[in-house]
Protein backbone atom coordinates (compact mmCIF):
# COMPACT_ATOMS: atom_id res chain seq x y z
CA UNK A 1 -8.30 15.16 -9.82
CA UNK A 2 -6.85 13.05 -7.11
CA UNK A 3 -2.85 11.64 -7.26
CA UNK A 4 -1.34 8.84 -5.56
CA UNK A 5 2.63 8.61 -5.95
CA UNK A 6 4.75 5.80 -3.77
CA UNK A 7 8.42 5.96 -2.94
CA UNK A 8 10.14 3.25 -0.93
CA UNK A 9 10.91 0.51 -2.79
CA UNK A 10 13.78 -1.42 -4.04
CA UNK A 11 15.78 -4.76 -3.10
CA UNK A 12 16.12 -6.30 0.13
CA UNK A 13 17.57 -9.59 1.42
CA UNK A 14 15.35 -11.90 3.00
CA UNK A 15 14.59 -10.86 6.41
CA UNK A 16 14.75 -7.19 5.82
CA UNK A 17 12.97 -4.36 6.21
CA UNK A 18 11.39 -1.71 3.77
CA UNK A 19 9.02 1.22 4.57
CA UNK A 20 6.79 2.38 1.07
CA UNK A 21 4.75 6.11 1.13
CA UNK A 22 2.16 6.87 -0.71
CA UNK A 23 1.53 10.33 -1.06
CA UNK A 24 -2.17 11.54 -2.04
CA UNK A 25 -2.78 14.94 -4.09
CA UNK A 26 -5.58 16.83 -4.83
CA UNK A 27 -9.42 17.39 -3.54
CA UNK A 28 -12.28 14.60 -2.20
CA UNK A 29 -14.84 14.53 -0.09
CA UNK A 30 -16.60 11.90 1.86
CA UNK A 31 -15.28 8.18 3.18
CA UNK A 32 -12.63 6.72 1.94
CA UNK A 33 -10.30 4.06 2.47
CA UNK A 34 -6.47 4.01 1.49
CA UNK A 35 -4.59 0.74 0.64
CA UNK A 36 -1.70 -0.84 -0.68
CA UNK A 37 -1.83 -3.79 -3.59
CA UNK A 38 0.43 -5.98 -5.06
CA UNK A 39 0.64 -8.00 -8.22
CA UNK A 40 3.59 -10.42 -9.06
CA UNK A 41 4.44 -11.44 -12.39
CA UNK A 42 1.85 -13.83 -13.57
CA UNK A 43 -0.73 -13.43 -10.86
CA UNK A 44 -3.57 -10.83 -10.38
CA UNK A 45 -3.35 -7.66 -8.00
CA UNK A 46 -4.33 -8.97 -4.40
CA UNK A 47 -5.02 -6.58 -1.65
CA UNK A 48 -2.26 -6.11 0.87
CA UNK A 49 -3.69 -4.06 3.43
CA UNK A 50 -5.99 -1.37 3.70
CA UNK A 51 -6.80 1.49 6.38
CA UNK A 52 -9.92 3.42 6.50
CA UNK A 53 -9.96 7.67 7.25
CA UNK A 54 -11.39 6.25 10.48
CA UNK A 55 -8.76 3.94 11.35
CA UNK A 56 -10.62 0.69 10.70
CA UNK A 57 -7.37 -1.62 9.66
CA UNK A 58 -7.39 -4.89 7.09
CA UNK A 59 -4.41 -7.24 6.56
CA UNK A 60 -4.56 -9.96 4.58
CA UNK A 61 -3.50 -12.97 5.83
CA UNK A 62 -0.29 -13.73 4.52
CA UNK A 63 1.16 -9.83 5.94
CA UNK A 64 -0.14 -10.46 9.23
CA UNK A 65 2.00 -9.77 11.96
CA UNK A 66 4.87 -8.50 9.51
CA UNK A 67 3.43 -5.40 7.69
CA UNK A 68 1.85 -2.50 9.18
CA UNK A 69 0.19 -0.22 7.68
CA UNK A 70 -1.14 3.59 9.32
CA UNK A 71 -1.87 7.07 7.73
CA UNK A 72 -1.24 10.49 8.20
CA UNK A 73 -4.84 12.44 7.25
CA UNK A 74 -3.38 15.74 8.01
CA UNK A 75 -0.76 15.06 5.35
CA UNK A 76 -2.82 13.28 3.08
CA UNK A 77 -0.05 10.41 3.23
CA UNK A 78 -0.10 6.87 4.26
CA UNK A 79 2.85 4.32 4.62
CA UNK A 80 3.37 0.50 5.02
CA UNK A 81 5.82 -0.92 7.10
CA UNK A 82 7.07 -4.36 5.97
CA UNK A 83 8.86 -6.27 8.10
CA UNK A 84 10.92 -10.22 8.23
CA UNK A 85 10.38 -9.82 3.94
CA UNK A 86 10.28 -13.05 2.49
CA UNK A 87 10.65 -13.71 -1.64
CA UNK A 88 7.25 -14.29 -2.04
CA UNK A 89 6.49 -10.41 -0.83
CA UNK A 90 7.97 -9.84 -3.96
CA UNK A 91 5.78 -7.32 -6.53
CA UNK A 92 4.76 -4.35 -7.91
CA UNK A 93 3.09 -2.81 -4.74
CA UNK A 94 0.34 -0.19 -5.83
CA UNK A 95 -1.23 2.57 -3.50
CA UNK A 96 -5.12 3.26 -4.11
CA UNK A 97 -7.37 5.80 -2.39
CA UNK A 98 -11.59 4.36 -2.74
CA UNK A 99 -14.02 7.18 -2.02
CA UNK A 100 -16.58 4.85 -0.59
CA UNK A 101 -19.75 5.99 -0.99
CA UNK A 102 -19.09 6.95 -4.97
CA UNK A 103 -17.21 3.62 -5.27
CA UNK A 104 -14.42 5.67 -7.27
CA UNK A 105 -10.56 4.25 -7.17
CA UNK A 106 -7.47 5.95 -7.64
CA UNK A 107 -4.38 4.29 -8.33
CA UNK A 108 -0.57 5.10 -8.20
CA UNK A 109 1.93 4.03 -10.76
CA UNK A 110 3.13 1.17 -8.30
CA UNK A 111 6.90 0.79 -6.62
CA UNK A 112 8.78 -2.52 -7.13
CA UNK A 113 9.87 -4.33 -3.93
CA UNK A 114 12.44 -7.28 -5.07
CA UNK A 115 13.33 -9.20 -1.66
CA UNK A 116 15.82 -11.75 -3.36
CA UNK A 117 19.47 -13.09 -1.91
């Protein structure tokens, strides 16, 4: 049984800076690729970013060039770095581990991020 728990979140002026972890528990094997998700009130979960075990790197558009994302295999742990926040980066941001070749996802219970004035 695999766990995903995030820690980082809260409220932030415009501008600022947050840093979320996701920390991953438990035993898989094969491929996988870790990522972060969002999903503001009223609109369906979108993918923020997502980093593969190999280090293959997707942002989507609207993060590029503030958010980074990287992991930490040897920990099991994986963080996103969000930078010049803006109100609309405001969600429920989600950590999920996919075992690729299975097709299985694991989620985390989700961290709010507010960025609000």
């Amino acid at each position: 049984q695999v766990q995903l728990v995030e820690s980082g979140g809260g409220l932030v002026q415009p501008g600022g800076s947050l840093r979320l972890s996701c920390v991953a528990s438990g035993t898989w094997y094969g491929s996988d690729a870790m990522g972060w998700y969002r999903q503001a009130p009223g609109k369906q979960r979108e993918l923020v970013a997502l980093v593969t075990k190999s280090g293959i790197i997707n942002y989507a558009n609207s993060v590029k060039g503030r958010f980074t994302i990287s992991r930490d295999n040897a920990k099991n742990t994986m963080y996103l770095q969000m930078n010049s926040l803006k109100p609309e980066d405001t969600a429920v941001y989600y950590c999920n581990l996919r075992l690729l070749v299975v097709g299985t996802n694991y989620w985390g219970q989700g961290t709010q991020v507010t960025v609000s004035s």
